[in-house]
C-alpha atoms as a PDB file:
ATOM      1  CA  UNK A   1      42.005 -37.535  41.954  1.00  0.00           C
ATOM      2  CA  UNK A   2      43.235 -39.435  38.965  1.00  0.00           C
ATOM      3  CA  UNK A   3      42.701 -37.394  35.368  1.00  0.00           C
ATOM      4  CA  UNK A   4      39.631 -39.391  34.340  1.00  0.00           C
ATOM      5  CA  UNK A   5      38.117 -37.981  37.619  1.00  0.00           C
ATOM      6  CA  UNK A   6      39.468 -34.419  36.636  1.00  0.00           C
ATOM      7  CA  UNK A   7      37.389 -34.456  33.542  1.00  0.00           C
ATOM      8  CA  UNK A   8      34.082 -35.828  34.160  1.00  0.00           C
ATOM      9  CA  UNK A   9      34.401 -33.298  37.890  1.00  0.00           C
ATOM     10  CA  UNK A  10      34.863 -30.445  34.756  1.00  0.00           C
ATOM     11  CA  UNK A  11      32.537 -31.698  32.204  1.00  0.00           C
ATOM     12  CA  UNK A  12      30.223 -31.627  35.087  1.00  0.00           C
ATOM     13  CA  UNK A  13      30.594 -28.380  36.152  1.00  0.00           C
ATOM     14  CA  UNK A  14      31.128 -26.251  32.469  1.00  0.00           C
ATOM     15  CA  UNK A  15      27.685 -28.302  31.633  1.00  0.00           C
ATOM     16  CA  UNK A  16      25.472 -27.224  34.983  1.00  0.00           C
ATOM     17  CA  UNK A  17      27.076 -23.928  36.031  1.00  0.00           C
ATOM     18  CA  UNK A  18      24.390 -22.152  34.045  1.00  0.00           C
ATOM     19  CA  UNK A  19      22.072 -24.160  34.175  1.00  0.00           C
ATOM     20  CA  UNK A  20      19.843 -23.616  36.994  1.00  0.00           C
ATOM     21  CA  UNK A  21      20.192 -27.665  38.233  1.00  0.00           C
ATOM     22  CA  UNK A  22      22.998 -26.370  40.499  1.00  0.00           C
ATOM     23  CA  UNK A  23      26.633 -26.872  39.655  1.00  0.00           C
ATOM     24  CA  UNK A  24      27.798 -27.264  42.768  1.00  0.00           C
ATOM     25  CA  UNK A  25      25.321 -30.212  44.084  1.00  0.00           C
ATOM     26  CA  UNK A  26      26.461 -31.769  40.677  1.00  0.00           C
ATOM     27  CA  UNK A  27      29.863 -31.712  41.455  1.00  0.00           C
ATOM     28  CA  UNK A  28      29.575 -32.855  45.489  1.00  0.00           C
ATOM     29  CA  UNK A  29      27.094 -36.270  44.460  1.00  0.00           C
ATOM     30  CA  UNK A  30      29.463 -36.652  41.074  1.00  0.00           C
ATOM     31  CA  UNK A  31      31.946 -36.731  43.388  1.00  0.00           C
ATOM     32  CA  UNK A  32      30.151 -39.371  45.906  1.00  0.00           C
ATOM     33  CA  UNK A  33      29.227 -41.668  42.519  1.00  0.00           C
ATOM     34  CA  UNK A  34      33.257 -41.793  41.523  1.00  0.00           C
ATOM     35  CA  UNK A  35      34.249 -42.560  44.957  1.00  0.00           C
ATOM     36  CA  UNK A  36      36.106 -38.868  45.309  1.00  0.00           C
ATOM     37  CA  UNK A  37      37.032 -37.892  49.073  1.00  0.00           C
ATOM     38  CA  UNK A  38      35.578 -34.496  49.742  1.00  0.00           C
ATOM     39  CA  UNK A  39      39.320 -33.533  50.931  1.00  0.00           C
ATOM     40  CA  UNK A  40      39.996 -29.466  51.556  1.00  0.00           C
ATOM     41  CA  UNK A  41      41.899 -30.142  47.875  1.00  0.00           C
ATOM     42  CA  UNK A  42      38.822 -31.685  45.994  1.00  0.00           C
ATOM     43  CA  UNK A  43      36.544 -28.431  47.920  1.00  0.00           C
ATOM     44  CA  UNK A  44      38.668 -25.676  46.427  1.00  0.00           C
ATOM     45  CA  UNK A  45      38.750 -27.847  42.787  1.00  0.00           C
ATOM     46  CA  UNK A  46      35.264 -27.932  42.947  1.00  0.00           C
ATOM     47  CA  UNK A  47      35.512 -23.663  43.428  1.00  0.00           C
ATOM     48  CA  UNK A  48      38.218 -23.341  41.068  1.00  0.00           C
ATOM     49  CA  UNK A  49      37.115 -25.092  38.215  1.00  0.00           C
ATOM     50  CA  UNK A  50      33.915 -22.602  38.255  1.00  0.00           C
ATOM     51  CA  UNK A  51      36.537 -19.797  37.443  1.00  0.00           C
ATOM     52  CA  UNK A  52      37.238 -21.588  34.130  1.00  0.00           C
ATOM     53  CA  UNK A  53      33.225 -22.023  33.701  1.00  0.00           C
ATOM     54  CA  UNK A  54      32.412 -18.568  33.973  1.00  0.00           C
ATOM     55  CA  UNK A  55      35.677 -17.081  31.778  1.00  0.00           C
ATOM     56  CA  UNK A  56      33.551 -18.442  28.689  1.00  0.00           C
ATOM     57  CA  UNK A  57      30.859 -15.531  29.502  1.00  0.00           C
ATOM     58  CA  UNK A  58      33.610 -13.806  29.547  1.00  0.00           C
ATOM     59  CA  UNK A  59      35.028 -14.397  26.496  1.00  0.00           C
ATOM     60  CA  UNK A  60      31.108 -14.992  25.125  1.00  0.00           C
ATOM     61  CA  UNK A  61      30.056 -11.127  25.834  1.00  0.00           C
ATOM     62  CA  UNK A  62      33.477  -9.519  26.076  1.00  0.00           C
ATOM     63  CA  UNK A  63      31.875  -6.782  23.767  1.00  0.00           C
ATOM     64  CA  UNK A  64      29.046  -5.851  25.967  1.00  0.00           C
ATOM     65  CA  UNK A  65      31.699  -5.835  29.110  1.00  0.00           C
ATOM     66  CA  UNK A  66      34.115  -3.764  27.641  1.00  0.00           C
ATOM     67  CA  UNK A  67      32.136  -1.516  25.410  1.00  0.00           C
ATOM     68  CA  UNK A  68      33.464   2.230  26.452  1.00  0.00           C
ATOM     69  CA  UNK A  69      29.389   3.663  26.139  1.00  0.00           C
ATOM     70  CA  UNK A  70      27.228   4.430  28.935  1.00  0.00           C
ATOM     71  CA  UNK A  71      25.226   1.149  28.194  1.00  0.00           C
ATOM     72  CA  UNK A  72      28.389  -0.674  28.784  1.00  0.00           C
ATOM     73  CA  UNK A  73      29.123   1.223  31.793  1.00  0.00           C
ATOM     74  CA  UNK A  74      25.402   0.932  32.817  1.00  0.00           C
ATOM     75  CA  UNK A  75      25.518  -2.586  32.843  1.00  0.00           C
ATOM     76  CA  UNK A  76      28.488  -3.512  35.002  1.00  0.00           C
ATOM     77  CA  UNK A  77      27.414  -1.302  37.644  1.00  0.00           C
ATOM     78  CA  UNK A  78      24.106  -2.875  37.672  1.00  0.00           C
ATOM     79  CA  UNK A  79      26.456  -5.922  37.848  1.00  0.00           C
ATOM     80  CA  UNK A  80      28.625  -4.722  40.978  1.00  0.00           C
ATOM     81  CA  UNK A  81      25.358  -3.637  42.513  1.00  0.00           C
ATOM     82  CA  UNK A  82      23.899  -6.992  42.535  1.00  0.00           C
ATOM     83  CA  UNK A  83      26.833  -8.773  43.662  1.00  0.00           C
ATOM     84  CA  UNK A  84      27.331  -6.801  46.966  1.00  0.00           C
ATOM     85  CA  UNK A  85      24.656  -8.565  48.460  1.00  0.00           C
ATOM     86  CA  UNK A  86      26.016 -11.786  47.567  1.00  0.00           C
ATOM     87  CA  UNK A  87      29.783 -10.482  48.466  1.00  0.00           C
ATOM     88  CA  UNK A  88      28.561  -9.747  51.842  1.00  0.00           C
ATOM     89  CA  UNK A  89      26.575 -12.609  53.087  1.00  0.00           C
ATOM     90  CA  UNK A  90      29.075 -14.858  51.392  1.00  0.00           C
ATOM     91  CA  UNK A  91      31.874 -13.679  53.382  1.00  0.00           C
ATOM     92  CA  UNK A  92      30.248 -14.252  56.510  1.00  0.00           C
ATOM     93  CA  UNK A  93      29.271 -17.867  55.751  1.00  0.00           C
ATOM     94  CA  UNK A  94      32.277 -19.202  53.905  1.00  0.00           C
ATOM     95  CA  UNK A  95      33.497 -21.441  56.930  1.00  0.00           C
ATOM     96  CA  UNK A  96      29.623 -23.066  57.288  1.00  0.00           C
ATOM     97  CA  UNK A  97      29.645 -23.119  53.711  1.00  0.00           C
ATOM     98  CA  UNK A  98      32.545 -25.134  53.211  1.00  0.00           C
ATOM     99  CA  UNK A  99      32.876 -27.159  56.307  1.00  0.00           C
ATOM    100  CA  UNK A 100      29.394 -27.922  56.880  1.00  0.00           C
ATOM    101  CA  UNK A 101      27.098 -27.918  53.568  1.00  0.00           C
ATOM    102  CA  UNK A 102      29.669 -29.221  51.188  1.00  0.00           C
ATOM    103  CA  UNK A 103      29.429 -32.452  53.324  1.00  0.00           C
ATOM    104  CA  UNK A 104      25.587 -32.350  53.694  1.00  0.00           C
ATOM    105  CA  UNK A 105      24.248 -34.528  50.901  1.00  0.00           C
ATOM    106  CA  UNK A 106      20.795 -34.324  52.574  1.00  0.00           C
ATOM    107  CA  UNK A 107      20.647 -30.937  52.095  1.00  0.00           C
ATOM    108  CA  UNK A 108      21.819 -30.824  48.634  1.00  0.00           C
ATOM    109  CA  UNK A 109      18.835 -33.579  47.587  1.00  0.00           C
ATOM    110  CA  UNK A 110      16.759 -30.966  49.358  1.00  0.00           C
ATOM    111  CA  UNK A 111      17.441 -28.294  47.756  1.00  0.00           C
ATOM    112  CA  UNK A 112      17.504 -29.984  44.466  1.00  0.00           C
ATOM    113  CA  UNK A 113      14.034 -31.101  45.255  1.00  0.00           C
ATOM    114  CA  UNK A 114      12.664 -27.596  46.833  1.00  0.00           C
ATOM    115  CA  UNK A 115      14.456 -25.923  43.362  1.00  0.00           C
ATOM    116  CA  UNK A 116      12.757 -28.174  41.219  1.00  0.00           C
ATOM    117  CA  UNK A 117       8.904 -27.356  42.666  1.00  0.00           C
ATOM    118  CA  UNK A 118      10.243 -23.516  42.739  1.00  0.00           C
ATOM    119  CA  UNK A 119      10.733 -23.330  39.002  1.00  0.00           C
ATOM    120  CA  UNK A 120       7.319 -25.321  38.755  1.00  0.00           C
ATOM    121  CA  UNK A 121       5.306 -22.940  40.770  1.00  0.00           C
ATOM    122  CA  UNK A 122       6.872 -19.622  40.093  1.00  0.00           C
ATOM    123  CA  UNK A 123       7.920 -19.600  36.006  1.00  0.00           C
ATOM    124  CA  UNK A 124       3.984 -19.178  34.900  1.00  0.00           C
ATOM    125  CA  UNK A 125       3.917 -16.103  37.825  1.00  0.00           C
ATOM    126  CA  UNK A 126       7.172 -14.571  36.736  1.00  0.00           C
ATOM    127  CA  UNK A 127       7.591 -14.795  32.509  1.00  0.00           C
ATOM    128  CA  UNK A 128       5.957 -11.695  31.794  1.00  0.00           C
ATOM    129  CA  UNK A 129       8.611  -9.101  31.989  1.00  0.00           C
ATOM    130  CA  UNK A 130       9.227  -6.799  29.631  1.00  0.00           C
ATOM    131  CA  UNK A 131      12.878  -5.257  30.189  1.00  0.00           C
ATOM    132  CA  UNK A 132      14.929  -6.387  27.771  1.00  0.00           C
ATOM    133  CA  UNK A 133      18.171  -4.409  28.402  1.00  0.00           C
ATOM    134  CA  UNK A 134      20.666  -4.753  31.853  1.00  0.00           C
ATOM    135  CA  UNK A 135      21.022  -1.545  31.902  1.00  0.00           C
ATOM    136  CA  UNK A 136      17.589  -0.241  32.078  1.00  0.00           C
ATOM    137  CA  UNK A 137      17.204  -2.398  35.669  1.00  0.00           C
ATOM    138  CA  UNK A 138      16.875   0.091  38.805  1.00  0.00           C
ATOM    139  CA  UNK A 139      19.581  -0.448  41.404  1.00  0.00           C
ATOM    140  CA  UNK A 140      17.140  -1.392  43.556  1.00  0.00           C
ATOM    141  CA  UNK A 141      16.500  -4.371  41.429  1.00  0.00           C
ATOM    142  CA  UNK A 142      19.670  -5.242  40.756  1.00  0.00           C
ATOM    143  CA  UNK A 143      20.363  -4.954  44.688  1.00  0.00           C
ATOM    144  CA  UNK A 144      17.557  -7.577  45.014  1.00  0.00           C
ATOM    145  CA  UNK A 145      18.677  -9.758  42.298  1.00  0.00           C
ATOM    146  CA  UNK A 146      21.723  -9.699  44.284  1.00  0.00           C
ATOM    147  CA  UNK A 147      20.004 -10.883  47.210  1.00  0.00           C
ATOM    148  CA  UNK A 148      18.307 -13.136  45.745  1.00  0.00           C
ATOM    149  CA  UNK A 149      21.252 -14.854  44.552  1.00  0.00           C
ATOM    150  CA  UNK A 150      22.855 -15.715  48.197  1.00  0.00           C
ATOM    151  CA  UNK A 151      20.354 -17.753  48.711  1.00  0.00           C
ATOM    152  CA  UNK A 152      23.074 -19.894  46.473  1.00  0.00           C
ATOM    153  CA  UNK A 153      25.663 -20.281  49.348  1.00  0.00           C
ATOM    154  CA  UNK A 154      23.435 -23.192  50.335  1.00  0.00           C
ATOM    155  CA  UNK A 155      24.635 -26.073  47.306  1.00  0.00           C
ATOM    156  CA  UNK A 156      21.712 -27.567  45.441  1.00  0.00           C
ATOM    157  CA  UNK A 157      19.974 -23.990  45.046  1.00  0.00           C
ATOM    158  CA  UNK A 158      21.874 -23.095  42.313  1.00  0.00           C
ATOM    159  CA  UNK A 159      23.364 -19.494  41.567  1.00  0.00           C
ATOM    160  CA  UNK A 160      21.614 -19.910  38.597  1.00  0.00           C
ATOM    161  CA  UNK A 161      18.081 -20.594  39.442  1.00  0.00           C
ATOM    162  CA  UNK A 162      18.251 -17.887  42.101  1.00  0.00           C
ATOM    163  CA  UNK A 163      19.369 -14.938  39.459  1.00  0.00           C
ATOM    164  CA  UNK A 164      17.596 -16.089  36.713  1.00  0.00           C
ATOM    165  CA  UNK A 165      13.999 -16.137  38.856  1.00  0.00           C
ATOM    166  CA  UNK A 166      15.124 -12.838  40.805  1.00  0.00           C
ATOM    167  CA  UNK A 167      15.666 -11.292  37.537  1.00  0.00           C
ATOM    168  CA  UNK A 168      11.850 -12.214  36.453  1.00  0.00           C
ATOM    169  CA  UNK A 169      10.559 -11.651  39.800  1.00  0.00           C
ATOM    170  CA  UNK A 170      11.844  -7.571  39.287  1.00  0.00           C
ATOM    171  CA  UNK A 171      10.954  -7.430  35.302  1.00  0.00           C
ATOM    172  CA  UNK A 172      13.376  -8.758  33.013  1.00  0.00           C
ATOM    173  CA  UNK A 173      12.416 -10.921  30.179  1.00  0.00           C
ATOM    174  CA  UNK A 174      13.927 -14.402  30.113  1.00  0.00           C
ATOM    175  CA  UNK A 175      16.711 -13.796  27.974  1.00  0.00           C
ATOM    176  CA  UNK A 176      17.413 -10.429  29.588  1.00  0.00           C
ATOM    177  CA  UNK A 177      17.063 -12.480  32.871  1.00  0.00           C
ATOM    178  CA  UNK A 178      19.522 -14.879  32.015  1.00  0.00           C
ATOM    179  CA  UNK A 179      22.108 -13.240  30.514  1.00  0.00           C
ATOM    180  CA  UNK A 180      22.400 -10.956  33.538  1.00  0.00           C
ATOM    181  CA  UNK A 181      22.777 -14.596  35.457  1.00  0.00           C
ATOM    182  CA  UNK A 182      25.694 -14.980  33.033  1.00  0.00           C
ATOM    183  CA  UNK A 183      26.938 -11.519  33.377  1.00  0.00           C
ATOM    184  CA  UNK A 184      26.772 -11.882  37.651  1.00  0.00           C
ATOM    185  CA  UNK A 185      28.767 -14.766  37.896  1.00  0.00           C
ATOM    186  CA  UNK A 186      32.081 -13.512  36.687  1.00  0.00           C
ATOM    187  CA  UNK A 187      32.164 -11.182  39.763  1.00  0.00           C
ATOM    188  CA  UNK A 188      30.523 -13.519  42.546  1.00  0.00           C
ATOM    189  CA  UNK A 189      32.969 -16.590  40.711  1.00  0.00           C
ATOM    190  CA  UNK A 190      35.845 -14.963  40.926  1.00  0.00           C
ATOM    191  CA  UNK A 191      35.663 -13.535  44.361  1.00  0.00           C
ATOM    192  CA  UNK A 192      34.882 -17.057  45.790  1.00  0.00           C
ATOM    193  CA  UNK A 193      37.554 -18.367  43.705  1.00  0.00           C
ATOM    194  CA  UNK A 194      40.163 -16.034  45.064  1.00  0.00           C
ATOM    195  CA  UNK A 195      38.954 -15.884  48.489  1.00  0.00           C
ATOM    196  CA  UNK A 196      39.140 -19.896  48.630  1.00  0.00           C
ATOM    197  CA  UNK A 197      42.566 -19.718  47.386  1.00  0.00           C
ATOM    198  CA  UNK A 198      43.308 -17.135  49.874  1.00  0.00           C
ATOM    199  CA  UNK A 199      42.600 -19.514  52.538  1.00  0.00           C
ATOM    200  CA  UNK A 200      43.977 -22.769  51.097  1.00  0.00           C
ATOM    201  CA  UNK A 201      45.776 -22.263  47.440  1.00  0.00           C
ATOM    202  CA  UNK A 202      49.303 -21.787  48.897  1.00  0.00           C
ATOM    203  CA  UNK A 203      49.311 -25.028  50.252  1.00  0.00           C
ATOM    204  CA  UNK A 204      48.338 -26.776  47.062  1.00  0.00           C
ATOM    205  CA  UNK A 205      51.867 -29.160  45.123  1.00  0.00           C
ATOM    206  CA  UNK A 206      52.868 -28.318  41.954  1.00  0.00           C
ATOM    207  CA  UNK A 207      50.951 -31.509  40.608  1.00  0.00           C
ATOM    208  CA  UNK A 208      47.494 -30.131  42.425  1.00  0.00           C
ATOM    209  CA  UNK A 209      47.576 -26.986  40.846  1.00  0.00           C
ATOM    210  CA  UNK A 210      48.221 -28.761  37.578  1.00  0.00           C
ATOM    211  CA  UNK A 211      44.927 -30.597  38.015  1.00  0.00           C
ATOM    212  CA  UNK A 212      43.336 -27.299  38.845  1.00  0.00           C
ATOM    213  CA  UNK A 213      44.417 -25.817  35.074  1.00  0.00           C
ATOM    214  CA  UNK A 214      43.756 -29.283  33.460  1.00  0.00           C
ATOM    215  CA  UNK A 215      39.976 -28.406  35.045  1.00  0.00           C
ATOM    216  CA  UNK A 216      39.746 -25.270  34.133  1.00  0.00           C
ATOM    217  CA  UNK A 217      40.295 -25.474  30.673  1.00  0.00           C
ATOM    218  CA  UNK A 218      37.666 -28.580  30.124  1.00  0.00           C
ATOM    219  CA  UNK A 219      35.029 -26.439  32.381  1.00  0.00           C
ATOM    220  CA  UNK A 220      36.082 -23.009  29.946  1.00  0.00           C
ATOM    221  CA  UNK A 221      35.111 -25.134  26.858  1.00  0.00           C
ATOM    222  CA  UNK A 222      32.198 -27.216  27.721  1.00  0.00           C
ATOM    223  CA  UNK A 223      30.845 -23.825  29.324  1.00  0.00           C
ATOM    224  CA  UNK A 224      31.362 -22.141  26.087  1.00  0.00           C
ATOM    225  CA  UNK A 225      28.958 -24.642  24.340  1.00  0.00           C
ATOM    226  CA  UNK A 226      26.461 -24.400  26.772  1.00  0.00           C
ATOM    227  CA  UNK A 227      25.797 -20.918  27.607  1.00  0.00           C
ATOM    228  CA  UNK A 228      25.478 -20.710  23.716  1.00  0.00           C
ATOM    229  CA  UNK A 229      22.564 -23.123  23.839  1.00  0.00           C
ATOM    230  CA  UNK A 230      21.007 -22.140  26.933  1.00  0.00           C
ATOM    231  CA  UNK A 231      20.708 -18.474  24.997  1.00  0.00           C
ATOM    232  CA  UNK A 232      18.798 -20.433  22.635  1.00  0.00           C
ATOM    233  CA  UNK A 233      16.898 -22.526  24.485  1.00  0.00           C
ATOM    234  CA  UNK A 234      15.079 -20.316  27.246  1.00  0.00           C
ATOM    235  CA  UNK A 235      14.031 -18.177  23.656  1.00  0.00           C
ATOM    236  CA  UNK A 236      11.493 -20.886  23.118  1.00  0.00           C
ATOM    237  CA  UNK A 237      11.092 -23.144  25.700  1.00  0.00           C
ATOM    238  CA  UNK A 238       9.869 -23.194  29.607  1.00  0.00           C
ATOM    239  CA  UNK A 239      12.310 -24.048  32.220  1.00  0.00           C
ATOM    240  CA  UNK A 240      10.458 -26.907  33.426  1.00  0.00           C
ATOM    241  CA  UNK A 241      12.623 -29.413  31.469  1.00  0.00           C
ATOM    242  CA  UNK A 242      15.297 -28.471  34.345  1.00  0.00           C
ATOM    243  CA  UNK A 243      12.428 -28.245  37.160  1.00  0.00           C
ATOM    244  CA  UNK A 244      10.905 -31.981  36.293  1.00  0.00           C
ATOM    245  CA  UNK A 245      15.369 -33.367  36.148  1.00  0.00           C
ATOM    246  CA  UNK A 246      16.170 -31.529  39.488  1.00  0.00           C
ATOM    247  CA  UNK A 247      13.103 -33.402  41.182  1.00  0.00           C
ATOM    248  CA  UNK A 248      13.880 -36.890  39.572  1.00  0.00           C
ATOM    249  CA  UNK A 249      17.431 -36.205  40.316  1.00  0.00           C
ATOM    250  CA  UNK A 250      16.863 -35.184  43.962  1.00  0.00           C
ATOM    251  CA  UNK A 251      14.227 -38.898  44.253  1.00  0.00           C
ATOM    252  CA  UNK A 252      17.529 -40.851  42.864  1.00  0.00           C
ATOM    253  CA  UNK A 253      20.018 -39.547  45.346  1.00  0.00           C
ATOM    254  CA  UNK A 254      17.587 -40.064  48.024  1.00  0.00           C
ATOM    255  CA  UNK A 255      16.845 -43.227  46.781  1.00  0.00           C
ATOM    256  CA  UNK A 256      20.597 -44.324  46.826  1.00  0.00           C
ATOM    257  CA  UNK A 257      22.164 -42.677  49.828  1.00  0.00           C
ATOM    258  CA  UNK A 258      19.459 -41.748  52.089  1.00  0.00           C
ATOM    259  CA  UNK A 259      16.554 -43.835  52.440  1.00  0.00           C
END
């Protein structure tokens, strides 16, 4: 990848990572449109660069992470409890995952498509909750938030979509809904991050792992401005602005590199 590659691959990613249009089917067809090879290199960028994405939550609610009350507390295990699910069933799927879906572009405009009806048909049935605090969720929501959430493994779902309409489906309001989205990523991010580096980072040159910072630092500040105005946004507006671009997105793909 040459550096003008690097940065649209990051804008791309800080941008959609939170959004629930899926990040990483953003990344794989951004990657078809510039011509990228989906080598095992351009894979674990595509991972990586996510790290850098979801370090601006962490620098956005370092206050509510770190906090030494029993809220604070409260909330990351409600956080660890929701991610086992996801730690679990990612684990066992990583090599389909990878090796499989990442290549799969009709399954990404699928999902993009089946996403975009999803948020159509279920937002109406889903926005009343009424918690408004992580840390008055039961584990057994959180555990099937969590669930909810692997459903992501498959790319064009979006990690996003999947916690933000499990956390409605158990109660949450939507900003309580999707800051927990925020909140979830930073474990289920960087466990996928490590574990993919586990597997392949040794073998990266000095040059390839200078790509991978150059990344993560555009995804860490273009994340930063979104997750600010996603905050915003979902105070008051629907989420069917993202349901009616996933669907015209998925038509275009299909359009170009299907049909």
């Amino acid at each position: 990848m040459n550096y003008f590659q690097v940065l649209i691959l990051s804008l791309v990613e800080g941008i959609t990572e939170f959004l629930p249009i899926s990040s990483t089917g953003h990344l794989i067809l951004t990657s078809q449109l510039l011509g990228i090879l989906q080598t095992e290199f351009v894979k674990s960028f595509e991972i990586a660069i996510q790290l850098g994405a979801i370090l601006a939550v962490v620098a956005l609610y370092s206050q509510k992470l770190t906090t030494g009350l029993p809220a604070g507390r409260q909330v990351w295990l409600k956080i660890l409890a929701a991610f086992i699910p996801t730690g679990v069933i990612g684990f066992l799927v990583y090599p389909l995952v990878k090796n499989y879906f990442f290549d799969s572009t009709g399954l990404i405009v699928f999902s993009l498509l089946a996403g975009g009806l999803a948020i159509l048909f279920l937002e109406k049935r889903l926005s009343r909750g009424k918690i408004d605090q992580i840390q008055n969720l039961s584990y057994p929501q959180a555990l099937t938030i969590g669930t909810i959430q692997s459903l992501s493994v498959v790319p064009g779902i979006s990690r996003a979509l999947a916690t933000i309409f499990g956390g409605l489906a158990v109660g949450l309001n939507k900003k309580t809904a999707t800051e927990f989205s925020f909140i979830l990523a930073i474990p289920t991010m960087l466990a996928a991050t490590g574990y993919d580096l586990l597997k392949s980072g040794w073998l990266f040159s000095a040059q390839e792992y200078l790509t991978l910072l150059t990344g993560f630092v555009v995804a860490f500040l273009s994340a930063l401005i979104t997750v600010r105005w996603l905050i915003r946004f979902v105070q008051t507006h629907s989420f069917s602005l993202f349901a009616f671009y996933r669907i015209a997105l998925a038509i275009v793909f299909w359009l170009i590199y299907i049909k």
